[in-house]
C-alpha atoms as a PDB file:
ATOM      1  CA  UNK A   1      84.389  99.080 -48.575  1.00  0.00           C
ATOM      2  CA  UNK A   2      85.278 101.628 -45.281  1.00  0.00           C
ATOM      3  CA  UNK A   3      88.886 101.080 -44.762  1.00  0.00           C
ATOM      4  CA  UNK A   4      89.866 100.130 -40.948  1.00  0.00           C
ATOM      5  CA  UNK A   5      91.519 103.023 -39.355  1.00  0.00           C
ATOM      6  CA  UNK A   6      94.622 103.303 -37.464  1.00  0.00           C
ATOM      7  CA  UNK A   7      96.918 105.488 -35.058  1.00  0.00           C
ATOM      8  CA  UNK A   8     100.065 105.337 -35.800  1.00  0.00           C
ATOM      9  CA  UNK A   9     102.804 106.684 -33.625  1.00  0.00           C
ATOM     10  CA  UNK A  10     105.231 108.163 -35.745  1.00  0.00           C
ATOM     11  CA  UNK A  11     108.643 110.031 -34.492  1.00  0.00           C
ATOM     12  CA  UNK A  12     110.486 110.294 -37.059  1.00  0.00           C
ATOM     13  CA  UNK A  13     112.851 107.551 -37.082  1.00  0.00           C
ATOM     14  CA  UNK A  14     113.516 104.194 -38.393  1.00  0.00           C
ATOM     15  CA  UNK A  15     111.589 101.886 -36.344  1.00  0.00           C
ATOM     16  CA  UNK A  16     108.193 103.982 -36.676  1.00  0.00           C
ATOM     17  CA  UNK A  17     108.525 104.650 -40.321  1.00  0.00           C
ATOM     18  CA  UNK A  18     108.895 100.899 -40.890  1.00  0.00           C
ATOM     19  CA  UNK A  19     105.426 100.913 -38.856  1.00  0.00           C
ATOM     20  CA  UNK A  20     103.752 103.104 -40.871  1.00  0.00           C
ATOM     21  CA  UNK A  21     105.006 101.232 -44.196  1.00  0.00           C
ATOM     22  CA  UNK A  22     103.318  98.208 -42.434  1.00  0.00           C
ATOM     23  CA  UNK A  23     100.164  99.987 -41.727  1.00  0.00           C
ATOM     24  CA  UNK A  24      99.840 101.763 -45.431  1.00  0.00           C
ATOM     25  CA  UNK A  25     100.432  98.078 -46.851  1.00  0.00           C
ATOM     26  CA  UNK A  26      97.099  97.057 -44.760  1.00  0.00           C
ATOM     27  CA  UNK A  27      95.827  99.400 -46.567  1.00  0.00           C
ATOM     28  CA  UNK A  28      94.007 101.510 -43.544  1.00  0.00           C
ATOM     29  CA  UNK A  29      93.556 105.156 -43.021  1.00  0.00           C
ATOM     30  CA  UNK A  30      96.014 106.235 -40.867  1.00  0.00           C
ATOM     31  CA  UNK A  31      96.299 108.914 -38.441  1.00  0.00           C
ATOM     32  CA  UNK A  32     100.291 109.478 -37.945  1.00  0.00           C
ATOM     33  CA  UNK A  33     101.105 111.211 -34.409  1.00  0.00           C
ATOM     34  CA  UNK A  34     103.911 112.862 -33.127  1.00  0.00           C
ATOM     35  CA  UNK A  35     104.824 114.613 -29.973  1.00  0.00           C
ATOM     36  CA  UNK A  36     106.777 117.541 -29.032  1.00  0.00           C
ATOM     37  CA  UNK A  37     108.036 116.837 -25.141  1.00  0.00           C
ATOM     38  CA  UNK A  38     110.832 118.533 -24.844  1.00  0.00           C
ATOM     39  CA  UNK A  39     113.247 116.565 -27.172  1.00  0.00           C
ATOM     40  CA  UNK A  40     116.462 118.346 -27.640  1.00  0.00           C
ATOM     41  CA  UNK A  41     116.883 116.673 -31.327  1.00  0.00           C
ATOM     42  CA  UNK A  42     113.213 118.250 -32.435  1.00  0.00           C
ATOM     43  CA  UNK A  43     114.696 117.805 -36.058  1.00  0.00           C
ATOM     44  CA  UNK A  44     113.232 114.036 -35.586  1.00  0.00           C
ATOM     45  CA  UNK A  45     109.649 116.206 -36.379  1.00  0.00           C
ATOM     46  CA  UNK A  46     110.611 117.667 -39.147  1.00  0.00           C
ATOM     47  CA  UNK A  47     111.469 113.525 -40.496  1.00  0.00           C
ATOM     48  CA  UNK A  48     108.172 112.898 -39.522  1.00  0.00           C
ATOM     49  CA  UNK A  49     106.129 115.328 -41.561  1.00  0.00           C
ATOM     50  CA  UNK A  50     107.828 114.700 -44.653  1.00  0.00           C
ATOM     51  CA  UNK A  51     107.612 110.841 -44.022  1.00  0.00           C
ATOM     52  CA  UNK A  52     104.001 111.846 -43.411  1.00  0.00           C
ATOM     53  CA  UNK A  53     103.572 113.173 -46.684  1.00  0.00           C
ATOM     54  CA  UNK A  54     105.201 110.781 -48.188  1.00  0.00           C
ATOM     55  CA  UNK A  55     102.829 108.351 -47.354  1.00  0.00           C
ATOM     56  CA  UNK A  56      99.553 110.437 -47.521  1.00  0.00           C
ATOM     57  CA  UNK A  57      98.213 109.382 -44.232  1.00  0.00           C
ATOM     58  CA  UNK A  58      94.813 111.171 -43.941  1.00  0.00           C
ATOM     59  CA  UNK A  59      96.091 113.100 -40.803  1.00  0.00           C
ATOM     60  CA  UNK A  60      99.317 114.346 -38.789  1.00  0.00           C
ATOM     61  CA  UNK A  61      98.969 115.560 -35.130  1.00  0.00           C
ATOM     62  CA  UNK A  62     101.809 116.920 -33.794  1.00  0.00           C
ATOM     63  CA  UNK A  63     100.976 117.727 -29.567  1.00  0.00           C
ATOM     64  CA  UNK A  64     103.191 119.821 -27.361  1.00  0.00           C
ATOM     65  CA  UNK A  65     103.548 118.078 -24.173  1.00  0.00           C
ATOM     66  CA  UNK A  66     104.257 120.279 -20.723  1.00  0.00           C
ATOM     67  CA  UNK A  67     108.227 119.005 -20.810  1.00  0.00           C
ATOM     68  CA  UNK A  68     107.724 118.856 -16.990  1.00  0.00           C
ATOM     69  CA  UNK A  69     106.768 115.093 -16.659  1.00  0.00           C
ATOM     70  CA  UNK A  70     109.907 114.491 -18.903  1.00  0.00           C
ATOM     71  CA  UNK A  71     112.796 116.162 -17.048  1.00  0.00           C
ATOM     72  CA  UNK A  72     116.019 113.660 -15.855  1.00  0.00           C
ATOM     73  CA  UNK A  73     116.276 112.411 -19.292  1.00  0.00           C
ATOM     74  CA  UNK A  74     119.654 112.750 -21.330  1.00  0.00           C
ATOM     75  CA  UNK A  75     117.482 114.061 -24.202  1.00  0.00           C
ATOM     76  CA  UNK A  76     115.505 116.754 -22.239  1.00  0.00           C
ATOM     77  CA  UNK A  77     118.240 118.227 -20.332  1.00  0.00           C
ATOM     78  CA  UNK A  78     121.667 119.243 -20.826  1.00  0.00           C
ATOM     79  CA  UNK A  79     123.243 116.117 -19.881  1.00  0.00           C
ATOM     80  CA  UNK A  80     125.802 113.589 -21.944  1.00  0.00           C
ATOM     81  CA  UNK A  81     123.854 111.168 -23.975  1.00  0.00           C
ATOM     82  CA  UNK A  82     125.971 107.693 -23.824  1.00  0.00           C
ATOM     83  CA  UNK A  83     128.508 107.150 -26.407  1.00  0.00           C
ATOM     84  CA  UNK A  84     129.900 104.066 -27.916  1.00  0.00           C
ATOM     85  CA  UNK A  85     128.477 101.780 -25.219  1.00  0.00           C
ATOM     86  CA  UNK A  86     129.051  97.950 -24.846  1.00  0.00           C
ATOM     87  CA  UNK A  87     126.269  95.379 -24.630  1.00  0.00           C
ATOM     88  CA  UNK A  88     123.793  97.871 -25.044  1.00  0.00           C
ATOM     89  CA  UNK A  89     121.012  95.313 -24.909  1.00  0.00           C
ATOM     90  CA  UNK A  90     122.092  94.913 -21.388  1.00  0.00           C
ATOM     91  CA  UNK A  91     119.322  95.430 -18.914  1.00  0.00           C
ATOM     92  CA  UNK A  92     120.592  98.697 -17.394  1.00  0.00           C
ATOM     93  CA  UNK A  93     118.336 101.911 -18.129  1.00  0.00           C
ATOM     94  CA  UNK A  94     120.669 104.427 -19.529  1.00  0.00           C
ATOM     95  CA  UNK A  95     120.366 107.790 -19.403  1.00  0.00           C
ATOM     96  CA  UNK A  96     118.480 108.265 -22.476  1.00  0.00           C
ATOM     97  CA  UNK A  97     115.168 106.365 -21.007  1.00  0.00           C
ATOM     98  CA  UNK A  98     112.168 109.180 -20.909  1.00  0.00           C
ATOM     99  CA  UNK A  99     110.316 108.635 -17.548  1.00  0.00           C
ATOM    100  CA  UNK A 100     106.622 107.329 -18.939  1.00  0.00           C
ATOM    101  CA  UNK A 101     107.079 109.008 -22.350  1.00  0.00           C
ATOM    102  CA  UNK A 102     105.200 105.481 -24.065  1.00  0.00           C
ATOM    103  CA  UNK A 103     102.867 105.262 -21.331  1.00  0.00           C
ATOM    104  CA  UNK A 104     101.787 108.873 -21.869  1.00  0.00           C
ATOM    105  CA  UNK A 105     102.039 108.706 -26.190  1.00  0.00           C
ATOM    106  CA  UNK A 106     100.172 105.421 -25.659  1.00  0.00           C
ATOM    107  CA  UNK A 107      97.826 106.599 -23.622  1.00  0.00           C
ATOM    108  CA  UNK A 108      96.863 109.951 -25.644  1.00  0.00           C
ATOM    109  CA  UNK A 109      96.847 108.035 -29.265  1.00  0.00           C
ATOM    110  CA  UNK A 110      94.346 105.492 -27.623  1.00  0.00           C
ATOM    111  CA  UNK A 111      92.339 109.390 -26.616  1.00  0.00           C
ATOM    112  CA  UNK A 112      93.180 109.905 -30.416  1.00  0.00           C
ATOM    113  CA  UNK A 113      91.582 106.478 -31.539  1.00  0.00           C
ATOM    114  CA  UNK A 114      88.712 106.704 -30.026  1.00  0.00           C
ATOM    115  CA  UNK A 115      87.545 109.878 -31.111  1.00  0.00           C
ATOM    116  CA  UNK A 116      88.719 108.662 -34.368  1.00  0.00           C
ATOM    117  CA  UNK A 117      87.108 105.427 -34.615  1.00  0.00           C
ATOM    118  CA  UNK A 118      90.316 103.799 -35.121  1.00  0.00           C
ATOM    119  CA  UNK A 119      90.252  99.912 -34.467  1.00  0.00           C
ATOM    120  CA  UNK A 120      93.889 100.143 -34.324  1.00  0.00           C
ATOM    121  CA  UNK A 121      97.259 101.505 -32.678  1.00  0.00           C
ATOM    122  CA  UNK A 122     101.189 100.819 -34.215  1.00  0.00           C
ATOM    123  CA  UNK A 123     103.596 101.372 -31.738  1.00  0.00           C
ATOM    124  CA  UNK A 124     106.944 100.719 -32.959  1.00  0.00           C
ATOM    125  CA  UNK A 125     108.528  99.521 -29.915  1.00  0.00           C
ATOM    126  CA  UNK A 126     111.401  96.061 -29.989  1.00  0.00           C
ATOM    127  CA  UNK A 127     112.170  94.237 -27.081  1.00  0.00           C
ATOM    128  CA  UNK A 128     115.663  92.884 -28.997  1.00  0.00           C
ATOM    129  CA  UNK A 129     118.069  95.840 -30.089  1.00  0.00           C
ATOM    130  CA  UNK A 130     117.322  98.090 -27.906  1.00  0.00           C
ATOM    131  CA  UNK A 131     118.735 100.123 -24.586  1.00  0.00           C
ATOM    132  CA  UNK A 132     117.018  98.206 -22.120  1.00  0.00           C
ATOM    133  CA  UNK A 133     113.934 100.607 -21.609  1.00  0.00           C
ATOM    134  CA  UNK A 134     111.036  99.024 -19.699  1.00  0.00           C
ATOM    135  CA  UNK A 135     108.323 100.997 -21.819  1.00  0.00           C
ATOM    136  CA  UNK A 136     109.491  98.681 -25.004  1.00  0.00           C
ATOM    137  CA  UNK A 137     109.222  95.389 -23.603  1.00  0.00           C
ATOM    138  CA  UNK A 138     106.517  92.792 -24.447  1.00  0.00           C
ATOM    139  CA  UNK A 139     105.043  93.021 -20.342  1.00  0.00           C
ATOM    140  CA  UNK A 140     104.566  96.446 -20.750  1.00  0.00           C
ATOM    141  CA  UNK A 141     102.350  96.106 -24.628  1.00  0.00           C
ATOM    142  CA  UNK A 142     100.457  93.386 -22.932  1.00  0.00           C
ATOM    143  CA  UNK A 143      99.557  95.209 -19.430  1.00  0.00           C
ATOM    144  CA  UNK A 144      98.498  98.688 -22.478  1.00  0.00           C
ATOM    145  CA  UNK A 145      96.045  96.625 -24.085  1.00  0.00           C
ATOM    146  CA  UNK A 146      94.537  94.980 -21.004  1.00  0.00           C
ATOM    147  CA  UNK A 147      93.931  98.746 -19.778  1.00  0.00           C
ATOM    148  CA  UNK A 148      93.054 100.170 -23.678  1.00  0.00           C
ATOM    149  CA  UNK A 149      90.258  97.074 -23.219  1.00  0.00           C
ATOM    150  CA  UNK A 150      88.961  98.885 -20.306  1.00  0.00           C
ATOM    151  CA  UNK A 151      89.403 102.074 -20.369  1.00  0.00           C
ATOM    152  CA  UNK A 152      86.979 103.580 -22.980  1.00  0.00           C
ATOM    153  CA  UNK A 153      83.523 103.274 -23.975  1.00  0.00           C
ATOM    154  CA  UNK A 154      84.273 101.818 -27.264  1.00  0.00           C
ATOM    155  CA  UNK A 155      86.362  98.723 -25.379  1.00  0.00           C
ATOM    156  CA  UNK A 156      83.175  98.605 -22.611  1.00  0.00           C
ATOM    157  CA  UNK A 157      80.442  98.142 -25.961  1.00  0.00           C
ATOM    158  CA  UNK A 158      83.012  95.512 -27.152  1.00  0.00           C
ATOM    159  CA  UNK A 159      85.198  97.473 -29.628  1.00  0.00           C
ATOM    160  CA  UNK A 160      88.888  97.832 -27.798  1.00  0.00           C
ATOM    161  CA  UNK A 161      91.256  98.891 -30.036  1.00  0.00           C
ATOM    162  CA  UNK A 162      94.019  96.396 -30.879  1.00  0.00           C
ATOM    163  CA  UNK A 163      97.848  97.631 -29.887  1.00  0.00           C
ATOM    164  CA  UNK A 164     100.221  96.438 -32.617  1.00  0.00           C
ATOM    165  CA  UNK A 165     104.083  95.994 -31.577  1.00  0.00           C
ATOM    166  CA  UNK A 166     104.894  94.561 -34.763  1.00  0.00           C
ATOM    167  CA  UNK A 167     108.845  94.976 -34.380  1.00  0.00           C
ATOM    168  CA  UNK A 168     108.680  93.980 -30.955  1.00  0.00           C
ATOM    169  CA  UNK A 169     110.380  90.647 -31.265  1.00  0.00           C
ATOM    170  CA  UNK A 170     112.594  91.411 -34.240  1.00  0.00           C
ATOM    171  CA  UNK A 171     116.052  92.361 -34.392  1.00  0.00           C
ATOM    172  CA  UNK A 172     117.345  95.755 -35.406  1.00  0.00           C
ATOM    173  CA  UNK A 173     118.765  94.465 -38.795  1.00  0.00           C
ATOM    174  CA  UNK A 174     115.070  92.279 -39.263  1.00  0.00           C
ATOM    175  CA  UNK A 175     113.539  95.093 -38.969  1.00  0.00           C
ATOM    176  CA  UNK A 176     115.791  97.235 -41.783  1.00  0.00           C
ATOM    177  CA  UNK A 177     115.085  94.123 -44.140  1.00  0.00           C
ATOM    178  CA  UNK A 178     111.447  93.859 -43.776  1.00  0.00           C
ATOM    179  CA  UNK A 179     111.538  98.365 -43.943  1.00  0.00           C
ATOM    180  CA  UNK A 180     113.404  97.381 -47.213  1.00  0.00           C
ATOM    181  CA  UNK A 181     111.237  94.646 -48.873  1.00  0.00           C
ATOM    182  CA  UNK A 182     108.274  97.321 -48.093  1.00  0.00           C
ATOM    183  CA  UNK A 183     110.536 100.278 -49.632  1.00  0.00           C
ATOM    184  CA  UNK A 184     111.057 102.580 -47.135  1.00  0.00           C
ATOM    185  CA  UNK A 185     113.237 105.359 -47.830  1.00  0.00           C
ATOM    186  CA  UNK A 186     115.477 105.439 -45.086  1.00  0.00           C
ATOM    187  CA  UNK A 187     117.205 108.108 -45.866  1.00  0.00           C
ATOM    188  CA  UNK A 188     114.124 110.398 -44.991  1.00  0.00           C
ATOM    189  CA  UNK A 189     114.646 108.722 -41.170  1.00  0.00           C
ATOM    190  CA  UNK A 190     116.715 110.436 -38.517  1.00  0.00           C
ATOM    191  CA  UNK A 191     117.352 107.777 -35.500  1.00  0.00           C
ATOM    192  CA  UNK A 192     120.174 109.870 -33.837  1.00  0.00           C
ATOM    193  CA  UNK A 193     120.072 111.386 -30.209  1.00  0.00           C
ATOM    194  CA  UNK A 194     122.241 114.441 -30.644  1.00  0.00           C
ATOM    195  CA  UNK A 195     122.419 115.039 -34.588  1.00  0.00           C
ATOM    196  CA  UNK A 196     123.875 118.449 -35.507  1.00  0.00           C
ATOM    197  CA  UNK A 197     122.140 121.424 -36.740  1.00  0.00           C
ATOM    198  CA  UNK A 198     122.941 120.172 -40.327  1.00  0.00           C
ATOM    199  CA  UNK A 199     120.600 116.866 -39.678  1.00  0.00           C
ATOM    200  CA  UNK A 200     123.977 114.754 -39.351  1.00  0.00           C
ATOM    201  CA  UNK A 201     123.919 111.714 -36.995  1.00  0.00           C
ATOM    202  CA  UNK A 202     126.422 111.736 -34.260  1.00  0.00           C
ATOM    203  CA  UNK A 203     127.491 107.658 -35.495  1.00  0.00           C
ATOM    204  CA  UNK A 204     127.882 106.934 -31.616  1.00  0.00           C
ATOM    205  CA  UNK A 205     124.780 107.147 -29.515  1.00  0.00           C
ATOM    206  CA  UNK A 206     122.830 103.823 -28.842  1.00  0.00           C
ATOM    207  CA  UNK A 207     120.359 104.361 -31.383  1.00  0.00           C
ATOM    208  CA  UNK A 208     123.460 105.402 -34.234  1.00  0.00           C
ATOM    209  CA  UNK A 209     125.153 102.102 -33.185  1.00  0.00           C
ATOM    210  CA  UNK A 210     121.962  99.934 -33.385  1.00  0.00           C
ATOM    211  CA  UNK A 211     121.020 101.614 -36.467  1.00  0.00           C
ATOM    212  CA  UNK A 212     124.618 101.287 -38.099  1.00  0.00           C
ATOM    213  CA  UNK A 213     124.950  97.339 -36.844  1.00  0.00           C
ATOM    214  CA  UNK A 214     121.637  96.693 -38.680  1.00  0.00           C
ATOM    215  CA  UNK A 215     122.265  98.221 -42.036  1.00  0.00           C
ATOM    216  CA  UNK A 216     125.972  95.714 -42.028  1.00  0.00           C
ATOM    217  CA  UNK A 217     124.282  92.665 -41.144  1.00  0.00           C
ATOM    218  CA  UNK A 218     122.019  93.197 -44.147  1.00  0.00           C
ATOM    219  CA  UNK A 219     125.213  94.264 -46.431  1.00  0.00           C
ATOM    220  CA  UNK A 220     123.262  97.884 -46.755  1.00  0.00           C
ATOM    221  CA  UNK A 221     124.724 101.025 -46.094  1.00  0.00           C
ATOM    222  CA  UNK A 222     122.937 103.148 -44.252  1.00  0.00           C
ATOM    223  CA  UNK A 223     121.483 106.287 -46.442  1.00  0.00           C
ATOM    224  CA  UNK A 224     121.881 108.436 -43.278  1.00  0.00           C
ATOM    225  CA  UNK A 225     124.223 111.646 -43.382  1.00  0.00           C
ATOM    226  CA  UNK A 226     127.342 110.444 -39.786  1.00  0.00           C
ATOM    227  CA  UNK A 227     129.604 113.253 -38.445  1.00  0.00           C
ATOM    228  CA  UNK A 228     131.321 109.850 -37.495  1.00  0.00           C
ATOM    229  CA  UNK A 229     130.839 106.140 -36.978  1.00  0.00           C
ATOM    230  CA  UNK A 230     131.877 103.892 -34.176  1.00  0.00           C
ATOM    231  CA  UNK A 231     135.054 103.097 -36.161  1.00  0.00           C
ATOM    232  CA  UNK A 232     136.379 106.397 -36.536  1.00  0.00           C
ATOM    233  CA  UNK A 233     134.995 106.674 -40.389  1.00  0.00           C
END
């Protein structure tokens, strides 16, 4: 029997790992891809090809992206990323939104797909925990797959490829206990926004915080290497 194929996007970190654990239990061929868009904390691709390997997906693209359509972001330019913020699920964009970056990685791995024949796309985007980015929100997957079943000449002869949000509505620590049942190696993940040049997470950035509140409520500790946490520890 042909195995269905997916795209799965894959940066490195917690939430797209977990994806790609999801997708390798449905048993389809996946093609993992990354990008390289002018990310200050590139050591997020390194995660990814090992968690690549780790899972033997059949391929992993890694594109460089002009950084131009990226610039004003707290992690493409030499600005402060946020630090121990309150209410983070508040809806105010922090500095650490990407202008368009899952409208553009959307819209290349559905390029990807198609050439591919892949009936599928993971995304691993959550509409809970996160920093109040409107490329993660529920809207935003909806409006993707209404253009992905337009857009190319598979979806016109009836074969649109299906986007998959499958953390969208779950909550950061759901998501590290369903990661967990499907043993994921978390410690392979790097979620941090401004890790050092040793691969240790700052503790303090949204994405530290979420990560750190998540592991607690499941009475985990979190395999990742902290500088610091948000108690001081």
């Amino acid at each position: 029997m042909n195995k269905e194929r997916a795209v799965v996007l894959l940066s490195g970190g917690l939430d797209s790992t977990t994806i790609l654990a999801i997708a390798a239990l449905k048993q389809m061929e996946v093609t993992a891809l990354s990008f390289r868009y002018g990310q200050k904390h590139t050591q997020e691709l390194e995660r990814a090809e090992a968690i690549a390997k780790h899972f033997g997906v059949k391929e992993h693209i890694i594109i460089d992206l002009d950084p131009e359509p990226f610039r004003g972001s707290s992690l493409t330019e030499d600005k402060p990323v946020p630090e121990s913020r309150k209410n983070i699920s508040e809806q105010i964009i922090p500095s650490t939104y990407v202008p368009a970056r899952n409208t553009v990685f959307l819209s290349i791995a559905l390029g990807i797909a198609e050439s591919r024949k892949a009936e599928h796309i993971f995304i691993g985007v959550n509409s809970l925990d996160y920093s109040g980015y409107p490329d993660c929100r529920p809207e935003f997957i909806e409006a993707f797959q209404r253009l992905a079943n337009l857009a190319t000449k598979n979806a016109v002869e009836g074969n649109p490829p299906k986007i998959h949000a499958p953390l969208l509505n779950m909550t950061k620590a759901e998501i590290i206990k369903r990661g967990t049942e499907l043993g994921v190696d978390y410690g392979m993940t790097l979620s941090c926004y401004q890790p050092n040049s040793t691969g240790e997470s700052c503790g303090v950035c949204d994405a530290c915080v979420l990560r750190l509140e998540g592991f607690r409520a499941n009475g985990l500790t979190d395999p990742a290497r902290y500088r610091k946490t948000p108690d001081g520890n």
